[in-house]
C-alpha atoms as a PDB file:
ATOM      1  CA  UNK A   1       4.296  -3.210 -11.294  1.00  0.00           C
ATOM      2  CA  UNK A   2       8.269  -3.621 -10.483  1.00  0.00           C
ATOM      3  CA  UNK A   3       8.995  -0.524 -12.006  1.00  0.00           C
ATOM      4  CA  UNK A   4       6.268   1.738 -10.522  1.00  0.00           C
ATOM      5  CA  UNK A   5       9.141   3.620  -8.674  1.00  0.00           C
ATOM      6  CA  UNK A   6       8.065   5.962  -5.662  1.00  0.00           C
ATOM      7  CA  UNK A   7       4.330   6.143  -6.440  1.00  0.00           C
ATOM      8  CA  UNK A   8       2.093   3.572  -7.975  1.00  0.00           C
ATOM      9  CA  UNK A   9       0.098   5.292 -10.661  1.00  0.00           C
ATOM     10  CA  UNK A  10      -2.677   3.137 -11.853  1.00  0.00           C
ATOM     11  CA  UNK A  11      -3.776   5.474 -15.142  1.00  0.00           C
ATOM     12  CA  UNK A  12      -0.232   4.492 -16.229  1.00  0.00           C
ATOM     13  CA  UNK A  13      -1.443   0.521 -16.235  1.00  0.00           C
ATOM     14  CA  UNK A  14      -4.514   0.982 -17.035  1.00  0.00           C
ATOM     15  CA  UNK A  15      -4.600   3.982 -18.963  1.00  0.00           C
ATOM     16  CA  UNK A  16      -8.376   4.956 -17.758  1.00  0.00           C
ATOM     17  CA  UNK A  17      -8.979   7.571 -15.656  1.00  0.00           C
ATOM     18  CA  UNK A  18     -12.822   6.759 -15.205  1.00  0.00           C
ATOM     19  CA  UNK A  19     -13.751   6.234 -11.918  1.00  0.00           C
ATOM     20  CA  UNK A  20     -12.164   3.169 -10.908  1.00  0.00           C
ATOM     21  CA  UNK A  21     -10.934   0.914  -8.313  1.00  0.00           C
ATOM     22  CA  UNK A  22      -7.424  -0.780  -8.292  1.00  0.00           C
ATOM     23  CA  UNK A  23      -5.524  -3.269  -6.340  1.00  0.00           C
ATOM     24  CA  UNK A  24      -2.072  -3.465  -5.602  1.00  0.00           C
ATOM     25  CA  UNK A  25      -0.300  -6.431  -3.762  1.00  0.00           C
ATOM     26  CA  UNK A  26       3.046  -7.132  -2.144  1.00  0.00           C
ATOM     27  CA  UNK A  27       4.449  -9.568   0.772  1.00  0.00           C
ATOM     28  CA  UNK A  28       6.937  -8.320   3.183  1.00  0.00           C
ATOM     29  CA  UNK A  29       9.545 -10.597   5.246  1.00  0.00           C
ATOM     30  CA  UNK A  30       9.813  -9.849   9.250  1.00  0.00           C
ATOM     31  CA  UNK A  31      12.083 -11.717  10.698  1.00  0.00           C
ATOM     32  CA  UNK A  32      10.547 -12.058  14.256  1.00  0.00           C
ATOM     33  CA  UNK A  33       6.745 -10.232  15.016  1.00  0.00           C
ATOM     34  CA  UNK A  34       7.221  -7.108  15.209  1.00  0.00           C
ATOM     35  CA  UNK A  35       5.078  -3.634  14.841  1.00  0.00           C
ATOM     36  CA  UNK A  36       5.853  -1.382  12.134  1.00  0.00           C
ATOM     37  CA  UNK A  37       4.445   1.934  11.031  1.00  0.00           C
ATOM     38  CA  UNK A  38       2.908   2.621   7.846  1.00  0.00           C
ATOM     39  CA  UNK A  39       2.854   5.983   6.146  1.00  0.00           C
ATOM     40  CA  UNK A  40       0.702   6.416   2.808  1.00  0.00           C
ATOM     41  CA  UNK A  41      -0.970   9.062   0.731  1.00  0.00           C
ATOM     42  CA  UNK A  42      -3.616   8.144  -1.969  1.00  0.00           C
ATOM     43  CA  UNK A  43      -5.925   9.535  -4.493  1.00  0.00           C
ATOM     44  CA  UNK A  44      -8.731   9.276  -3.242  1.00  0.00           C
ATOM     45  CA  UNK A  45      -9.640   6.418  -1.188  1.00  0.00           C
ATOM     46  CA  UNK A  46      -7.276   3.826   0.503  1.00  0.00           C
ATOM     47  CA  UNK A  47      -7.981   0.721   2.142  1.00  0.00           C
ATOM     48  CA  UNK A  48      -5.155  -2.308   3.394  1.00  0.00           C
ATOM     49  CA  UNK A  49      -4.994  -5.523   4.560  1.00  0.00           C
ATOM     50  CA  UNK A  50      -2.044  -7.659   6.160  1.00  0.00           C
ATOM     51  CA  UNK A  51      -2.456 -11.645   6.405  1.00  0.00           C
ATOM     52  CA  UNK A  52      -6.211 -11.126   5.070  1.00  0.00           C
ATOM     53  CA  UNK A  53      -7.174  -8.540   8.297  1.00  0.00           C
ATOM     54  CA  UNK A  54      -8.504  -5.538   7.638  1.00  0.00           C
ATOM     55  CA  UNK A  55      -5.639  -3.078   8.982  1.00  0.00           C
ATOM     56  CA  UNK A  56      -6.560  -0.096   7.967  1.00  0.00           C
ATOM     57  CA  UNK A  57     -10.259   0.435   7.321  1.00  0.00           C
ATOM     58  CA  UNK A  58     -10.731   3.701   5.426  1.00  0.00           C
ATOM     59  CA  UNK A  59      -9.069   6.467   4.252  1.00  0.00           C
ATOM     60  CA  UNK A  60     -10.004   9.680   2.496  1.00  0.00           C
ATOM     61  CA  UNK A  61      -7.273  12.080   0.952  1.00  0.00           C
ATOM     62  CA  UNK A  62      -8.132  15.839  -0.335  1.00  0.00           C
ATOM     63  CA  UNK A  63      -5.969  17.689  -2.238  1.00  0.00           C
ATOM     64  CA  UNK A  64      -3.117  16.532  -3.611  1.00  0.00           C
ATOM     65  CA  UNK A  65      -1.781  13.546  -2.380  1.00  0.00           C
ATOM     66  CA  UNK A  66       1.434  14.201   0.163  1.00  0.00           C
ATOM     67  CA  UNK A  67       3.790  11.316   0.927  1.00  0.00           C
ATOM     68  CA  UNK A  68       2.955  10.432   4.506  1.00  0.00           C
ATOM     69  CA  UNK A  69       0.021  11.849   4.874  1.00  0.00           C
ATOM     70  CA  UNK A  70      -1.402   9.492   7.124  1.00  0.00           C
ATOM     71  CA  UNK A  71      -0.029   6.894   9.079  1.00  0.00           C
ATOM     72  CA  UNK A  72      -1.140   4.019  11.554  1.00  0.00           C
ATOM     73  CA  UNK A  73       0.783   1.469  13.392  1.00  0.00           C
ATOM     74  CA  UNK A  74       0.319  -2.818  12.485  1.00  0.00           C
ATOM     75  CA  UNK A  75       1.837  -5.826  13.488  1.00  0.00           C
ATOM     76  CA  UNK A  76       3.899  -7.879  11.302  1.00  0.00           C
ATOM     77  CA  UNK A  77       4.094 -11.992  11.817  1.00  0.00           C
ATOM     78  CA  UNK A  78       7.587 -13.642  11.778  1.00  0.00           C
ATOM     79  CA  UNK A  79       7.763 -14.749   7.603  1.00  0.00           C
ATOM     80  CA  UNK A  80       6.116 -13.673   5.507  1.00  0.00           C
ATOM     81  CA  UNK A  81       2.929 -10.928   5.449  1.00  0.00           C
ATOM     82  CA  UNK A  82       0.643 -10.549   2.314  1.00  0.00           C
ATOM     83  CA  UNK A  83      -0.202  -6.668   2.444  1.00  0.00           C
ATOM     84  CA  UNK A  84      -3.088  -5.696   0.220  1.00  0.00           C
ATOM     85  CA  UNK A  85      -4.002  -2.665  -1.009  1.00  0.00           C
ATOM     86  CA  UNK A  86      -7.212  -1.369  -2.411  1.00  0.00           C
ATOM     87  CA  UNK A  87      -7.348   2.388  -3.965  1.00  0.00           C
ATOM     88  CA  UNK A  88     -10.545   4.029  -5.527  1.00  0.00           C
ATOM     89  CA  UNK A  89     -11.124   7.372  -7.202  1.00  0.00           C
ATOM     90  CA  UNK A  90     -13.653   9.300  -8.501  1.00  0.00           C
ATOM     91  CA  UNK A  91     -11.886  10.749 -11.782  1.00  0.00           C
ATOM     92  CA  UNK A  92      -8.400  11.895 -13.442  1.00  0.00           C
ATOM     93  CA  UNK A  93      -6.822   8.250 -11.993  1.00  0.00           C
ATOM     94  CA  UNK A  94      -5.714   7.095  -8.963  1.00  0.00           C
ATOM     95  CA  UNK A  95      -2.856   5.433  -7.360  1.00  0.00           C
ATOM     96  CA  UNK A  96      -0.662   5.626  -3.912  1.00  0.00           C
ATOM     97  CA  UNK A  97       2.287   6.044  -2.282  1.00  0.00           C
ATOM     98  CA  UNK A  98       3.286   3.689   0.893  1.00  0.00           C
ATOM     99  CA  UNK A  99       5.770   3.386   2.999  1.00  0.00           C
ATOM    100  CA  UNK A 100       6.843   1.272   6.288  1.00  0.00           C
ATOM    101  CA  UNK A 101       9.153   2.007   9.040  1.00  0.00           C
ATOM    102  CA  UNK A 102      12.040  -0.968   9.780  1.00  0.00           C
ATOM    103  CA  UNK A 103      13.003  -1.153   6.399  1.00  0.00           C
ATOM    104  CA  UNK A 104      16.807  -2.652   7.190  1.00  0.00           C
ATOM    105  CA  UNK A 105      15.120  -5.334   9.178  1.00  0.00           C
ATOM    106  CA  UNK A 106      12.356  -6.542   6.334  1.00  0.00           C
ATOM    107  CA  UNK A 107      12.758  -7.851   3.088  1.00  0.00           C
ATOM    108  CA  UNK A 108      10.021  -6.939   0.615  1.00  0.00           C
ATOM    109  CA  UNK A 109       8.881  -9.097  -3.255  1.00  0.00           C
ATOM    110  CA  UNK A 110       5.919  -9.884  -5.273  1.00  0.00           C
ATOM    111  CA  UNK A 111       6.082 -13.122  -4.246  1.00  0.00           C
ATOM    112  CA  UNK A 112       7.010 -14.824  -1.028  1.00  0.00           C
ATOM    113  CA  UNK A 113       9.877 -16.850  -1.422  1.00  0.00           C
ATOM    114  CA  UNK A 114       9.724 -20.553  -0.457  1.00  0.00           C
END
């Protein structure tokens, strides 16, 4: 999914728009603990984890979904941080857009490096 761009459409991967749910992974770099602020907007329903915790329980967008819709603050651990994302929808596709605040200090990839 390198080349999702801005917002991770799922019915262009999977080209179903059934009801459905998706995952999306990634693993961000801190380079001390630090808390950082997430801002998302989803269609429909949104769930995350960071370092296998549930960080952000549940999530329910209406409407069309709006960049930074909803936001909620999370810690980050020095090194690396697996964040996991888990979208569902009812019909017509799903996907997400995400984004995190401290970008200049983090480094983001689909894998951590070694």
């Amino acid at each position: 999914m390198a080349d999702a761009g801005v917002f991770v459409d799922f019915y262009r991967f999977s080209g179903k728009k059934d009801p459905s749910i998706h995952y999306a992974v990634t693993h961000i770099r801190a380079p001390r603990a630090q808390s950082v602020r997430f801002a998302f907007g989803m269609d429909n329903w949104l769930r995350m984890w960071i370092n296998n915790r549930l960080a952000m329980p549940y999530e329910e967008g209406r409407g069309p979904i709006i960049k930074g819709q909803f936001t909620f603050d999370a810690e980050l651990s020095a090194g690396w941080n697996e964040v996991l994302v888990k979208v569902a929808a009812g019909s017509a596709g799903n996907g997400f857009w995400l984004s995190v605040s401290a970008m200049d200090d983090l480094t983001f990839a689909r894998c951590p490096a070694p």
